[in-house]
N, C-alpha and C. Protein backbone atom coordinates (compact mmCIF):
# COMPACT_ATOMS: atom_id res chain seq x y z
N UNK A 1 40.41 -48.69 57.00
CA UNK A 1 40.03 -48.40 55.63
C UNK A 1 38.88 -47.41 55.58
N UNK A 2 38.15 -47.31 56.43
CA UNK A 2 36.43 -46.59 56.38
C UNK A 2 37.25 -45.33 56.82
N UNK A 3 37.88 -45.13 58.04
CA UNK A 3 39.08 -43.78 58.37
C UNK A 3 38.94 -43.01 57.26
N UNK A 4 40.02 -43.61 56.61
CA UNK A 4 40.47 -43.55 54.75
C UNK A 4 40.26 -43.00 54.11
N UNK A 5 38.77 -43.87 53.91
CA UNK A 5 37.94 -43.40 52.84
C UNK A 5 37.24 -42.11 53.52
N UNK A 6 36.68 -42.21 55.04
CA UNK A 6 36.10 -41.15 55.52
C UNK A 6 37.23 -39.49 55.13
N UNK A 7 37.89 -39.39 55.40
CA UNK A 7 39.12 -38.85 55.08
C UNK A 7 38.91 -38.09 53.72
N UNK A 8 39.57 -38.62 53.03
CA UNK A 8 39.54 -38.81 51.92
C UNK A 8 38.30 -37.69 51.12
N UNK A 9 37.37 -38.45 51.36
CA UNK A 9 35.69 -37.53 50.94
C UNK A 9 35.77 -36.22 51.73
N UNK A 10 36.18 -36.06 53.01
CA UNK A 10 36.14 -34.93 53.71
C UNK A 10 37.27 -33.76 53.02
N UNK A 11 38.15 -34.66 52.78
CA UNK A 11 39.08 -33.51 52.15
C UNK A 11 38.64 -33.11 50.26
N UNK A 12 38.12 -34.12 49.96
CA UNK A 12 37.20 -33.25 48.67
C UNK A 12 36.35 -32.53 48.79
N UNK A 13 35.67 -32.42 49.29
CA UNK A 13 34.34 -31.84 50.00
C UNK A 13 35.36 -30.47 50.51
N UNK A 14 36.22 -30.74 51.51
CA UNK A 14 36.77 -29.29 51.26
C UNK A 14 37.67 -28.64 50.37
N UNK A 15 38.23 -29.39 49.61
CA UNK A 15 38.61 -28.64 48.41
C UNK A 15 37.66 -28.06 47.55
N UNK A 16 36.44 -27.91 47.39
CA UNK A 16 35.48 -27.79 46.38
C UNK A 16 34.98 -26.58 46.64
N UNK A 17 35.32 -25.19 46.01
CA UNK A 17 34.86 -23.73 46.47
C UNK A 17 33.99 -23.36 45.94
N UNK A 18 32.79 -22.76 45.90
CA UNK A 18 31.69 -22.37 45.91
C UNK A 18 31.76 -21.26 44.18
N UNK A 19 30.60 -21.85 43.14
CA UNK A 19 30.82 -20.95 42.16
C UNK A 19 31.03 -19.70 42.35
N UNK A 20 31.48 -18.61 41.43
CA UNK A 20 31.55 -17.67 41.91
C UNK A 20 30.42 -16.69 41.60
N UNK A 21 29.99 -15.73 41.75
CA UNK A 21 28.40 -14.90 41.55
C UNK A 21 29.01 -13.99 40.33
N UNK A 22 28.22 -14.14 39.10
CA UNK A 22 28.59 -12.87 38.16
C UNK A 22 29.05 -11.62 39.04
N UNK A 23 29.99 -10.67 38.40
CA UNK A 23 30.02 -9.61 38.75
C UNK A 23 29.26 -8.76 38.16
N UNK A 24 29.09 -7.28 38.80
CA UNK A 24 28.29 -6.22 38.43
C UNK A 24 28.64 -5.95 36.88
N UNK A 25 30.20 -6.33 36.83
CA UNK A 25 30.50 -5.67 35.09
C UNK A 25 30.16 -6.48 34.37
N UNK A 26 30.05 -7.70 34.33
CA UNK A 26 29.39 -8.49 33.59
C UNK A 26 27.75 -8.85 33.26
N UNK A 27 26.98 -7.96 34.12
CA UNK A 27 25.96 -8.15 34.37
C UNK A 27 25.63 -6.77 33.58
N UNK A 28 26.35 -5.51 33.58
CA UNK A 28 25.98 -4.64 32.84
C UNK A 28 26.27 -4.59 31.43
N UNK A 29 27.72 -5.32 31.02
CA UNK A 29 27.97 -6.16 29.64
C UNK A 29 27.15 -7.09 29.17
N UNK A 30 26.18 -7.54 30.06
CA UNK A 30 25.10 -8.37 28.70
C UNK A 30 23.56 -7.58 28.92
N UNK A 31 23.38 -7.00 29.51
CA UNK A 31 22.95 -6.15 29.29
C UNK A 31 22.98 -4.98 28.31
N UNK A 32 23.96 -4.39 28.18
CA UNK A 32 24.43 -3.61 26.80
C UNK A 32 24.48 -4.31 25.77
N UNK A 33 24.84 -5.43 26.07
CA UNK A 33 24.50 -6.67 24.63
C UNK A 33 23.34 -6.81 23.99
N UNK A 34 22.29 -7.47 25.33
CA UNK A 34 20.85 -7.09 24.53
C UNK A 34 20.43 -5.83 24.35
N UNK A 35 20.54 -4.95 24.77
CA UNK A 35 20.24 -3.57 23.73
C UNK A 35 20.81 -3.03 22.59
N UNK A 36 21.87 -3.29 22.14
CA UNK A 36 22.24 -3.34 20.99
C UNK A 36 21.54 -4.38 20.01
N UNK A 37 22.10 -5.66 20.40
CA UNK A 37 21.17 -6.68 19.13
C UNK A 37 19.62 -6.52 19.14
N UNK A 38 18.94 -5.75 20.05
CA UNK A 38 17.28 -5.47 20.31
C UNK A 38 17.19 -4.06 19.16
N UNK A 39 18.18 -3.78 18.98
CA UNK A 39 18.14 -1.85 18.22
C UNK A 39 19.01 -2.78 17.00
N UNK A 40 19.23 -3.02 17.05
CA UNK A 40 20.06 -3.94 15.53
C UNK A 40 18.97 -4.98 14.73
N UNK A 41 17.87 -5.24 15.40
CA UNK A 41 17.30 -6.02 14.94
C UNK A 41 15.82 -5.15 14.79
N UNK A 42 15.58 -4.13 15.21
CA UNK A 42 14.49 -3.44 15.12
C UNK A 42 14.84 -2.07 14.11
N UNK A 43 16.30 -1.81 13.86
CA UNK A 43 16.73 -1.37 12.68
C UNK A 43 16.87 -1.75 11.38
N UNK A 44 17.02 -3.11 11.49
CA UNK A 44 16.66 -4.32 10.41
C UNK A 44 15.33 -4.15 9.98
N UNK A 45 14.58 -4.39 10.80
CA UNK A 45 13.15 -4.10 10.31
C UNK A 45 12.28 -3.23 9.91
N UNK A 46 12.97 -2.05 9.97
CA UNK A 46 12.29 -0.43 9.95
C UNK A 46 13.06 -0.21 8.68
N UNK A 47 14.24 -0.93 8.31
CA UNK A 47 14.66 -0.46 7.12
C UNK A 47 14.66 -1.46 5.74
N UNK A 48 13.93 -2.44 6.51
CA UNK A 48 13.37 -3.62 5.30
C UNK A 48 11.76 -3.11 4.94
N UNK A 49 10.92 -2.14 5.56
CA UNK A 49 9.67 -1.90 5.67
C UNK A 49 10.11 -1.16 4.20
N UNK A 50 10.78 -0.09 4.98
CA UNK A 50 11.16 1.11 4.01
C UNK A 50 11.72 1.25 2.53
N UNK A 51 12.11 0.17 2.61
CA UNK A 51 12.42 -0.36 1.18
C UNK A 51 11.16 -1.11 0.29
N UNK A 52 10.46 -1.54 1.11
CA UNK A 52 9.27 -2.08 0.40
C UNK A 52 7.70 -1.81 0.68
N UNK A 53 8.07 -0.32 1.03
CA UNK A 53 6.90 0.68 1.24
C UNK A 53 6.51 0.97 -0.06
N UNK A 54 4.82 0.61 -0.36
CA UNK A 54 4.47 0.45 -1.65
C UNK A 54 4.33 2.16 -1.68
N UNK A 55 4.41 2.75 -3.34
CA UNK A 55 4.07 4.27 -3.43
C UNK A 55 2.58 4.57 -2.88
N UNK A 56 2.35 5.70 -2.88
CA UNK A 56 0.66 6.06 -2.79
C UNK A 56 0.31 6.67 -3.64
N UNK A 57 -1.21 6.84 -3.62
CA UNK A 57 -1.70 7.21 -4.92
C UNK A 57 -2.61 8.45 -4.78
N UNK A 58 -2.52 9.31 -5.91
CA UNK A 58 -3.77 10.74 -5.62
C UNK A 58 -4.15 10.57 -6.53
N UNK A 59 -5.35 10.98 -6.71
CA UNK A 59 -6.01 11.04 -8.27
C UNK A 59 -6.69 12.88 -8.60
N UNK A 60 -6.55 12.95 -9.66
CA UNK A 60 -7.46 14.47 -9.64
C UNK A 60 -8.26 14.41 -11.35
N UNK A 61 -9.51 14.86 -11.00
CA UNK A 61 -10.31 14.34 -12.45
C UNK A 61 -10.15 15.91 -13.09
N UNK A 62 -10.52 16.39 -14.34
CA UNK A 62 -10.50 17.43 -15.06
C UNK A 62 -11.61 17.59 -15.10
N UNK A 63 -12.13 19.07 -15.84
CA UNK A 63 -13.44 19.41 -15.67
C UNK A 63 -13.96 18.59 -16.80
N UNK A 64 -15.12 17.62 -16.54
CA UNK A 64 -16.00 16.76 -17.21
C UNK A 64 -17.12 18.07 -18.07
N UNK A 65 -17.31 17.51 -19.61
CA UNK A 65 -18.01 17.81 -20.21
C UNK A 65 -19.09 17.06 -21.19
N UNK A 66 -19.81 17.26 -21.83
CA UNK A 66 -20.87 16.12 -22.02
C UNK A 66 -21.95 15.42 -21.55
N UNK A 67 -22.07 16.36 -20.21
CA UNK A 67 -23.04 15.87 -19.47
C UNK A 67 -23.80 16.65 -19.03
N UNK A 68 -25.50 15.67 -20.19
CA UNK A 68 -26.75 16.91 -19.99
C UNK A 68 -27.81 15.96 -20.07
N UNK A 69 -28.21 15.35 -18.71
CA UNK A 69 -29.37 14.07 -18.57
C UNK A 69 -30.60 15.34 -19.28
N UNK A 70 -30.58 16.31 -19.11
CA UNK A 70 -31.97 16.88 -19.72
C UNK A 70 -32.32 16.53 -21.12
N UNK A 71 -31.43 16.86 -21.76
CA UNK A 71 -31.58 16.46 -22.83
C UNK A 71 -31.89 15.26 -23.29
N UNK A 72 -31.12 14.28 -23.25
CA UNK A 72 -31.28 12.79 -23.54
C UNK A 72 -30.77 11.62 -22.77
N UNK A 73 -31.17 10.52 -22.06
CA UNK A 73 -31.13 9.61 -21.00
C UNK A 73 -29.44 8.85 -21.78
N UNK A 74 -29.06 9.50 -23.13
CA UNK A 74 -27.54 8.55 -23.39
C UNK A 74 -26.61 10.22 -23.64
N UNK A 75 -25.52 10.04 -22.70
CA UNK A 75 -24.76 11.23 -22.50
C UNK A 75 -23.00 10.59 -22.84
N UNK A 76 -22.11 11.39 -23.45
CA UNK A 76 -21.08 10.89 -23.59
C UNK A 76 -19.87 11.81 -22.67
N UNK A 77 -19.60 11.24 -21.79
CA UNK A 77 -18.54 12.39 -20.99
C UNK A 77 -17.19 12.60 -21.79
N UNK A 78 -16.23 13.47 -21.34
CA UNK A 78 -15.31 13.79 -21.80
C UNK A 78 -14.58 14.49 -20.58
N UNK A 79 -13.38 14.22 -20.03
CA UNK A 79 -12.49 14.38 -18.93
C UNK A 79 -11.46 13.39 -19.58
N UNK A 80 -10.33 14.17 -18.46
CA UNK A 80 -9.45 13.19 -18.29
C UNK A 80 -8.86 13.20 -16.71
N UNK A 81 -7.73 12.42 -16.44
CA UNK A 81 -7.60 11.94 -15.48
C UNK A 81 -5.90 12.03 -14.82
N UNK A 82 -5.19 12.86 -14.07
CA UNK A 82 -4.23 13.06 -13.41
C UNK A 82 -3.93 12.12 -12.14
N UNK A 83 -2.96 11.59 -12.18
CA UNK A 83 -2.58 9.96 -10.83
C UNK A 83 -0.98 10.78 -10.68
N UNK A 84 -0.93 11.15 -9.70
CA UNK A 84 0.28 12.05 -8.42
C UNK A 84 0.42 10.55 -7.86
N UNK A 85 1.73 10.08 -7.61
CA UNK A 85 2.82 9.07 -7.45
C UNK A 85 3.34 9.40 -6.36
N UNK A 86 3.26 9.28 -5.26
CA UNK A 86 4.44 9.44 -4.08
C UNK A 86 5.01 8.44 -3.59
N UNK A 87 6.60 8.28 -3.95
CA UNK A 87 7.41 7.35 -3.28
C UNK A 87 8.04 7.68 -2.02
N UNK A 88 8.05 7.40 -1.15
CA UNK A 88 8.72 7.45 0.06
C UNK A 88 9.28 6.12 1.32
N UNK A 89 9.94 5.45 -0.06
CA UNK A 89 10.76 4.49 -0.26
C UNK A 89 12.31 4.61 -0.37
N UNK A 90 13.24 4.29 -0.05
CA UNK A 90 14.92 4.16 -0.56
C UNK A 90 15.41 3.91 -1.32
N UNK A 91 14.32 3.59 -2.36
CA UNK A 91 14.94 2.80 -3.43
C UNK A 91 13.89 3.13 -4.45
N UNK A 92 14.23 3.22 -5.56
CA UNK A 92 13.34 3.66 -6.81
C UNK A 92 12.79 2.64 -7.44
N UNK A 93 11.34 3.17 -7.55
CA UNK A 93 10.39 2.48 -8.40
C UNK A 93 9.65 2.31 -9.44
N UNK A 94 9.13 1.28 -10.32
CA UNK A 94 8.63 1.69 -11.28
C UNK A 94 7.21 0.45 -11.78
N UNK A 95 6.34 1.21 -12.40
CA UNK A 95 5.40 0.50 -12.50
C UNK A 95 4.62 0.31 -13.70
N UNK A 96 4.18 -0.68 -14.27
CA UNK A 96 3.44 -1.29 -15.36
C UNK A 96 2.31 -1.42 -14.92
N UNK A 97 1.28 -1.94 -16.50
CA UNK A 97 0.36 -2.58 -16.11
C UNK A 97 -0.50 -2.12 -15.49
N UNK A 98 -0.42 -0.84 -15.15
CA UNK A 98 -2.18 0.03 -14.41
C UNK A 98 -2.82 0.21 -15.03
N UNK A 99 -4.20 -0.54 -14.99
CA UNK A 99 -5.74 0.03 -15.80
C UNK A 99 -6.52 0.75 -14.87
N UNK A 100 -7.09 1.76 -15.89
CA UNK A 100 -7.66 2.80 -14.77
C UNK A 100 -9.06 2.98 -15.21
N UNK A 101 -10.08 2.83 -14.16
CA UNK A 101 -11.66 2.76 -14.76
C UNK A 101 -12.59 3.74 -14.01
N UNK A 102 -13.28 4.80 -14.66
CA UNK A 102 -14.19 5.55 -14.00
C UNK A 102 -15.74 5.16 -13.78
N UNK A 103 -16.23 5.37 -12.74
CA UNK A 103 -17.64 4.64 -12.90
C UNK A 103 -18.76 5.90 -12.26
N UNK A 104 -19.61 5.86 -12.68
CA UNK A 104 -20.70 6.80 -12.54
C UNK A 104 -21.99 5.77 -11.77
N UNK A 105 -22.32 5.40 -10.76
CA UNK A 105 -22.79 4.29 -10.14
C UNK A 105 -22.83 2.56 -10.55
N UNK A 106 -23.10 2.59 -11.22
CA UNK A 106 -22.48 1.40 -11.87
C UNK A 106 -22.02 1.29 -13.21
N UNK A 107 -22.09 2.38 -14.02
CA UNK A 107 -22.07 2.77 -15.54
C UNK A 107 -20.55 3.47 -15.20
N UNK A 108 -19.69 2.37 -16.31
CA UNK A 108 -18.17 2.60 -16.59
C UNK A 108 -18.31 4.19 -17.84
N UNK A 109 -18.18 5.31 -17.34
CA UNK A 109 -17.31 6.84 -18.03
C UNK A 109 -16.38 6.85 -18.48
N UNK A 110 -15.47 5.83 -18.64
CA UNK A 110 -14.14 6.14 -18.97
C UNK A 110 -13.23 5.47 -18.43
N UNK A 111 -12.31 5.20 -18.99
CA UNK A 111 -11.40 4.02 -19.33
C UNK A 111 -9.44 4.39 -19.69
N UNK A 112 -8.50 3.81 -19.01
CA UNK A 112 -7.39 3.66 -20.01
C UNK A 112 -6.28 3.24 -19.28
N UNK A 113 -5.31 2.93 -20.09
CA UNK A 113 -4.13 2.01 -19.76
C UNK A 113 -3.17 3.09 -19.35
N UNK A 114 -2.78 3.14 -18.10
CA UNK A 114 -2.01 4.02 -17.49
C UNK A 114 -0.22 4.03 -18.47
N UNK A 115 0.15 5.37 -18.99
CA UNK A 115 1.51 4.67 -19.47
C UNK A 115 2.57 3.80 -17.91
N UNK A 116 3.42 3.55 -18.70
CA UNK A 116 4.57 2.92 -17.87
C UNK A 116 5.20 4.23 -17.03
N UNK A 117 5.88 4.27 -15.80
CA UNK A 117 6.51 5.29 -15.56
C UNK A 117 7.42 4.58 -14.19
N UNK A 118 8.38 5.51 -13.91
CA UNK A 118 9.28 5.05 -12.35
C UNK A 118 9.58 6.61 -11.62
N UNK A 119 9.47 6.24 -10.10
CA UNK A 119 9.29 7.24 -9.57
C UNK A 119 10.71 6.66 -8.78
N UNK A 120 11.94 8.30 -8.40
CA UNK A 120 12.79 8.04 -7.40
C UNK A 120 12.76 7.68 -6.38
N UNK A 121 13.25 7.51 -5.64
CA UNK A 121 13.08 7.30 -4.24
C UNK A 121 13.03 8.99 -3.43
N UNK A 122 11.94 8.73 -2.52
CA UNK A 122 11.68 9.99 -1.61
C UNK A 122 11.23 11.18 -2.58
N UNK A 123 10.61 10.38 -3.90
CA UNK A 123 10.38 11.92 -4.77
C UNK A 123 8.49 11.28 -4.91
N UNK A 124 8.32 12.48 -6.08
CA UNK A 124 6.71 12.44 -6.62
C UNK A 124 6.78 12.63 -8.02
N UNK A 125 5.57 11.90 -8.72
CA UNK A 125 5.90 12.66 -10.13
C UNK A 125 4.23 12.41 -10.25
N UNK A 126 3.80 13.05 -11.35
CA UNK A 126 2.74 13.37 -11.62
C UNK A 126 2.70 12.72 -12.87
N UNK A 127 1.78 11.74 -13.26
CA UNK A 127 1.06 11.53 -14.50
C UNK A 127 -0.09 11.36 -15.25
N UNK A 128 -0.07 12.27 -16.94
CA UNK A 128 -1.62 12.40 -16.97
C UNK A 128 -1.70 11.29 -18.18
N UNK A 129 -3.15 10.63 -17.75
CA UNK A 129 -4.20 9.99 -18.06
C UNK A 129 -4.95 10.56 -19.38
N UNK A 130 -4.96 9.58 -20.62
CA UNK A 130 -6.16 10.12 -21.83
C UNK A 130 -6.60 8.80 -21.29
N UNK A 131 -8.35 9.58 -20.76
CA UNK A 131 -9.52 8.17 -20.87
C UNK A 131 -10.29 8.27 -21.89
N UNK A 132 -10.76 7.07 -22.12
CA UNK A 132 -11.26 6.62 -23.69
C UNK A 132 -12.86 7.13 -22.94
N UNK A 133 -13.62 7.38 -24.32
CA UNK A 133 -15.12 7.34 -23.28
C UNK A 133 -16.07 6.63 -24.31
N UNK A 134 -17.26 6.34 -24.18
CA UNK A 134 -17.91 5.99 -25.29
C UNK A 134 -20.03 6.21 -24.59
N UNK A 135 -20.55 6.04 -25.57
CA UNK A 135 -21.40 7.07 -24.84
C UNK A 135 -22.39 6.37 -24.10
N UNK A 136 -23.17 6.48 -23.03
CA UNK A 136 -23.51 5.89 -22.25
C UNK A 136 -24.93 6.22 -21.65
N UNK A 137 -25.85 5.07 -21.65
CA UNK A 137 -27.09 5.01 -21.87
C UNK A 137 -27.38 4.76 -20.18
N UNK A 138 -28.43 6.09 -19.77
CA UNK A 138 -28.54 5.97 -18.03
C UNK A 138 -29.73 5.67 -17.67
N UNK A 139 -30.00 4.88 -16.41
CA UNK A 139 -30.90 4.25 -16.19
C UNK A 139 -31.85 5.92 -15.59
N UNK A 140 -33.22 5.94 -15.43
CA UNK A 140 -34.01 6.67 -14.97
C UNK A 140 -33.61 7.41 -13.73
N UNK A 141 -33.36 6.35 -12.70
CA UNK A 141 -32.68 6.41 -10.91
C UNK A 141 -31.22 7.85 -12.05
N UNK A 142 -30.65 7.13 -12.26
CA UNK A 142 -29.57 7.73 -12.60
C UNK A 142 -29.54 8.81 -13.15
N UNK A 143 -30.02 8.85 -14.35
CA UNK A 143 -30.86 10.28 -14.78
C UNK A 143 -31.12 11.53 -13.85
N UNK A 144 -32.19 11.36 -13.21
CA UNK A 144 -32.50 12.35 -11.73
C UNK A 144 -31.40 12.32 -11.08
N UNK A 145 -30.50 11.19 -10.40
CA UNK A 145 -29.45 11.53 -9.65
C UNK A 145 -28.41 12.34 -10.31
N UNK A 146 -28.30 12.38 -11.44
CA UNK A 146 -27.17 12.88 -12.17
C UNK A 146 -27.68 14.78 -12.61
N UNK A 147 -28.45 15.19 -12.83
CA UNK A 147 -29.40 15.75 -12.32
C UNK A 147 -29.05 17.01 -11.77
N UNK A 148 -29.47 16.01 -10.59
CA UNK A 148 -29.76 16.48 -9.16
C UNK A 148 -28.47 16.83 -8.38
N UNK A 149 -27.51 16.06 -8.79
CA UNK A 149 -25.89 16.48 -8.88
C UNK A 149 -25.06 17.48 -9.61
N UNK A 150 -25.75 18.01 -10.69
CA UNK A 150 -25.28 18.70 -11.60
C UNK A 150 -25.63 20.01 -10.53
N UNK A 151 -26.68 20.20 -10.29
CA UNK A 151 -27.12 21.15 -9.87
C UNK A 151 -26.63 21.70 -8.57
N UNK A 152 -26.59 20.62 -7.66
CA UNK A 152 -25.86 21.02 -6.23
C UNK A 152 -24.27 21.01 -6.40
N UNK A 153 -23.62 20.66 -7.28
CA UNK A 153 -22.30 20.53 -7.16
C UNK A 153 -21.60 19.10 -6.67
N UNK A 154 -22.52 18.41 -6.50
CA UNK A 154 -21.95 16.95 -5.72
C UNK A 154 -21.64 15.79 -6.76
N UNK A 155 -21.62 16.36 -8.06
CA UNK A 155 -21.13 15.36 -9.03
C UNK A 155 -19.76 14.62 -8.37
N UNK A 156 -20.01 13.27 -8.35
CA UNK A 156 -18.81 12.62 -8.04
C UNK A 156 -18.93 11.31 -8.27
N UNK A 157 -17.60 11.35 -8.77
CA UNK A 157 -16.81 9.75 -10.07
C UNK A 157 -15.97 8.47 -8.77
N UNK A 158 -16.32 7.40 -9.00
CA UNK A 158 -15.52 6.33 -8.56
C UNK A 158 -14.29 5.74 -9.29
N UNK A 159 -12.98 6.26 -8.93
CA UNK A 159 -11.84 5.75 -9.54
C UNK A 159 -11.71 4.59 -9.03
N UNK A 160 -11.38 3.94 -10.46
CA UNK A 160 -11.09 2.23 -9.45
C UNK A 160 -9.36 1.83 -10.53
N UNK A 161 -8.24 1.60 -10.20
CA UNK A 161 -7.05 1.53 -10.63
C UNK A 161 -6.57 -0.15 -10.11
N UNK A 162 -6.33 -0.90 -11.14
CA UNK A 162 -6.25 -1.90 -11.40
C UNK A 162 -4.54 -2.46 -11.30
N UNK A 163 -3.84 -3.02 -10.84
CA UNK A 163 -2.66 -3.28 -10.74
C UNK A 163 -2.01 -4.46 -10.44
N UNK A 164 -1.30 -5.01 -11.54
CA UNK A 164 -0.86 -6.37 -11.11
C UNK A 164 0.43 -6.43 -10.13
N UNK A 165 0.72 -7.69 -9.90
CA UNK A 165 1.69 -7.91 -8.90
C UNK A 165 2.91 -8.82 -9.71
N UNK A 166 4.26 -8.03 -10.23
CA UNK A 166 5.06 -8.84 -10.86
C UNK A 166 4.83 -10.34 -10.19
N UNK A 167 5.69 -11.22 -11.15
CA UNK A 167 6.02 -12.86 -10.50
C UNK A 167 6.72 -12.90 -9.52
N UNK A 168 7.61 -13.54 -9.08
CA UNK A 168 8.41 -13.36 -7.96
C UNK A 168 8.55 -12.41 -7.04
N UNK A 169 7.71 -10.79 -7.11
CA UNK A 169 7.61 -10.28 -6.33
C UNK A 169 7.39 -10.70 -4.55
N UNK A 170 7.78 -9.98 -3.40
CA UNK A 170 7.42 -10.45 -2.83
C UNK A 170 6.45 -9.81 -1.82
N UNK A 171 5.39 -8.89 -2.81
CA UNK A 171 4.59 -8.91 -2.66
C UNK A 171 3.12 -9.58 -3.57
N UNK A 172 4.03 -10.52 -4.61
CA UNK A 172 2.94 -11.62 -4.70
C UNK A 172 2.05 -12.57 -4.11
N UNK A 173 0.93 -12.77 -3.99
CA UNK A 173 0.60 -13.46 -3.72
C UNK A 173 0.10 -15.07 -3.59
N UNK A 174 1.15 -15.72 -2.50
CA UNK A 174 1.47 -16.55 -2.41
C UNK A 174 0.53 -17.86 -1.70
N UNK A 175 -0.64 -17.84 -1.13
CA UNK A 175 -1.33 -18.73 -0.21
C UNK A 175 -2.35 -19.15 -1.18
N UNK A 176 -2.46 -20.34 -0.49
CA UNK A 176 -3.28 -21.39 -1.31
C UNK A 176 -4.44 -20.90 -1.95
N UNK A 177 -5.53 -20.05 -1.14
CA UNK A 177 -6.66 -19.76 -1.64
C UNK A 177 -6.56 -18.53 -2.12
N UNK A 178 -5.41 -18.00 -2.77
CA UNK A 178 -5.27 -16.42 -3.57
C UNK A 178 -5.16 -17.19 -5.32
N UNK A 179 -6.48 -16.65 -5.58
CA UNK A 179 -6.10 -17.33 -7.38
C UNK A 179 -5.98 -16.20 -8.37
N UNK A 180 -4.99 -14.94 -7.79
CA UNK A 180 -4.98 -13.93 -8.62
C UNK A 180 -3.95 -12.89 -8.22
N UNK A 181 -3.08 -12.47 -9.13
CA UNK A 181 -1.66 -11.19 -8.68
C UNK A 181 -2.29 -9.94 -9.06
N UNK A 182 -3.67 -9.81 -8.88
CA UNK A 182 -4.20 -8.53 -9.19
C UNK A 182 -4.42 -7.67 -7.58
N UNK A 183 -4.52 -6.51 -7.68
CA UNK A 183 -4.69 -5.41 -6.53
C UNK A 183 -5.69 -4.62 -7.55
N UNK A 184 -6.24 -3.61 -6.42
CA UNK A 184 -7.31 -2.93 -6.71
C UNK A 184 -7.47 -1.60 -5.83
N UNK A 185 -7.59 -0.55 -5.99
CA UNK A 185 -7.36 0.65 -5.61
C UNK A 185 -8.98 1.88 -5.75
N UNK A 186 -9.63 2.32 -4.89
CA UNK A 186 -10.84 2.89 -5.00
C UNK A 186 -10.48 4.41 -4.25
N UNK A 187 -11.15 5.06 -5.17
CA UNK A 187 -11.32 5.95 -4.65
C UNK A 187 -12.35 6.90 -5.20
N UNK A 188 -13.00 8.28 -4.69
CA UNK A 188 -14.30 9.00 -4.94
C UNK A 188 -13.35 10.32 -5.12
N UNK A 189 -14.08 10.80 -6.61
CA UNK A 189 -13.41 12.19 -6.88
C UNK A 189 -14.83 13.01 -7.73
N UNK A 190 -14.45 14.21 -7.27
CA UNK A 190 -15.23 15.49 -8.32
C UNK A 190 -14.61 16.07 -9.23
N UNK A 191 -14.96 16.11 -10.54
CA UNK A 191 -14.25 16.61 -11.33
C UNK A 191 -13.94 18.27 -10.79
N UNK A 192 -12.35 18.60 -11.25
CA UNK A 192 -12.11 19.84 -11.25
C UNK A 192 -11.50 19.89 -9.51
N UNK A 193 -12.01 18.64 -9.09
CA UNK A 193 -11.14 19.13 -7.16
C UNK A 193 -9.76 18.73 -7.60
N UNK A 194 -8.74 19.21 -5.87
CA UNK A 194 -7.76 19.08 -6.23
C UNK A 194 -7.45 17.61 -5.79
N UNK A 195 -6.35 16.85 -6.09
CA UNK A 195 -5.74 16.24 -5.15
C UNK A 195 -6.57 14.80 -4.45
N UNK A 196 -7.47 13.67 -4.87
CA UNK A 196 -7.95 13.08 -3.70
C UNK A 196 -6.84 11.92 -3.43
N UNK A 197 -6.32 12.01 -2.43
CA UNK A 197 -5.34 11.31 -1.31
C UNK A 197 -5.85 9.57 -1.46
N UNK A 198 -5.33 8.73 -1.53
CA UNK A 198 -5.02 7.00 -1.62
C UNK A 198 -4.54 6.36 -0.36
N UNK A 199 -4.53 6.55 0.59
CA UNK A 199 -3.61 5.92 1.28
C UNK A 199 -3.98 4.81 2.44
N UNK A 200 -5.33 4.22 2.06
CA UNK A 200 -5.15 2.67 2.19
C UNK A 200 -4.57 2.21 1.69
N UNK A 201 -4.39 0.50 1.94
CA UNK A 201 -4.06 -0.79 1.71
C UNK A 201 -4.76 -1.25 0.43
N UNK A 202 -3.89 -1.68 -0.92
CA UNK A 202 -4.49 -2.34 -1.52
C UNK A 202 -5.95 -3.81 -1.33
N UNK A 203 -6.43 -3.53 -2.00
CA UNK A 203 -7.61 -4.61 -1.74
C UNK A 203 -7.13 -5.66 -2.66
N UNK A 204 -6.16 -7.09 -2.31
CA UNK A 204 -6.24 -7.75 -2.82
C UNK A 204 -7.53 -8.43 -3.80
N UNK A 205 -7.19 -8.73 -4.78
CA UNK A 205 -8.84 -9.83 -4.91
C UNK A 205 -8.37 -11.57 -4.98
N UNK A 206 -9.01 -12.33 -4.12
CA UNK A 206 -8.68 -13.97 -4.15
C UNK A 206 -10.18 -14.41 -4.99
């Protein structure tokens, strides 16, 4: 019986052939596999960016008038205000809801509610700005600095552009300690230059 059984096990043991080793073609077939789904999935992502590539923003101020600290420490400016739109996105956009505020060091110049507008995809459009002004009483510091700017040419305005974030957007903001769908946009311009360029990152505010 032990014969037998000895037997027996010996002849399974040799029936039992050795896995076989991938071949070379199969080894270069998943290989070509992951480079495709690696470029399929990094095409996915370059073209989900691109679709939700926010526009950028330029601003250009007009030649400011109304402003003569010699005369009297309360001056009322008068400009207005040009915002250049570049989409370079796939898909067309459009936007509400921009308030646009000029500031002269800490003293608000001018003011206004951007109209509504939509920009194509991969295009630009240009829109102009009536800011409200009302007249404005300058501190001493400010006075001389304003001045002293008139004179060298270095007069220069702080655009600050205000922008909400639709609801369900998904670039709303969603985390616990964000208690606000507002964005905020800065930038430094001279009246009469051309063109000043936007192209940071919105500054959320939480």
């Amino acid at each position: 019986m032990a014969s037998s059984s000895s037997s027996s096990t010996a002849a399974q043991a040799g029936s039992e052939e050795p896995e076989p080793k991938p071949t070379l073609r199969a080894a270069i077939l998943a290989i070509i596999l992951t480079l495709c789904v690696g470029g399929l999935i990094l095409g996915l992502q370059k073209w989900d960016s691109s679709i939700h590539l926010d526009p950028s923003y330029s601003v250009r101020l007009t030649e400011v008038h109304g402003l003569d600290p010699a005369r009297s420490p309360v001056i009322r400016p008068d400009f207005n205000l040009e915002l250049r739109v570049d989409n370079k996105g796939v898909d067309r956009t459009c936007k509400e809801e921009i308030t646009v505020t000029v500031f002269y060091g800490d003293m608000v110049v001018g003011w206004a509610d951007v109209p509504d507008f939509c920009v194509g995809k991969q295009s630009s459009t240009d829109v102009n700005v009536k800011l409200s002004h009302t007249d404005v009483l300058l501190t001493d510091t400010l006075r001389r600095r304003l001045a002293s700017e008139l004179r060298s040419g270095e007069l220069e305005f702080v655009v600050e552009m205000r922008m909400v974030i639709p609801v369900g957007s998904d670039r709303e903001c969603a985390d616990d300690y964000c208690t606000s769908r507002q964005s905020f946009l800065h930038c430094r311009a001279k009246p009469g230059q051309d063109y000043v360029h936007r192209d940071l990152l919105p500054t959320r505010r939480v």
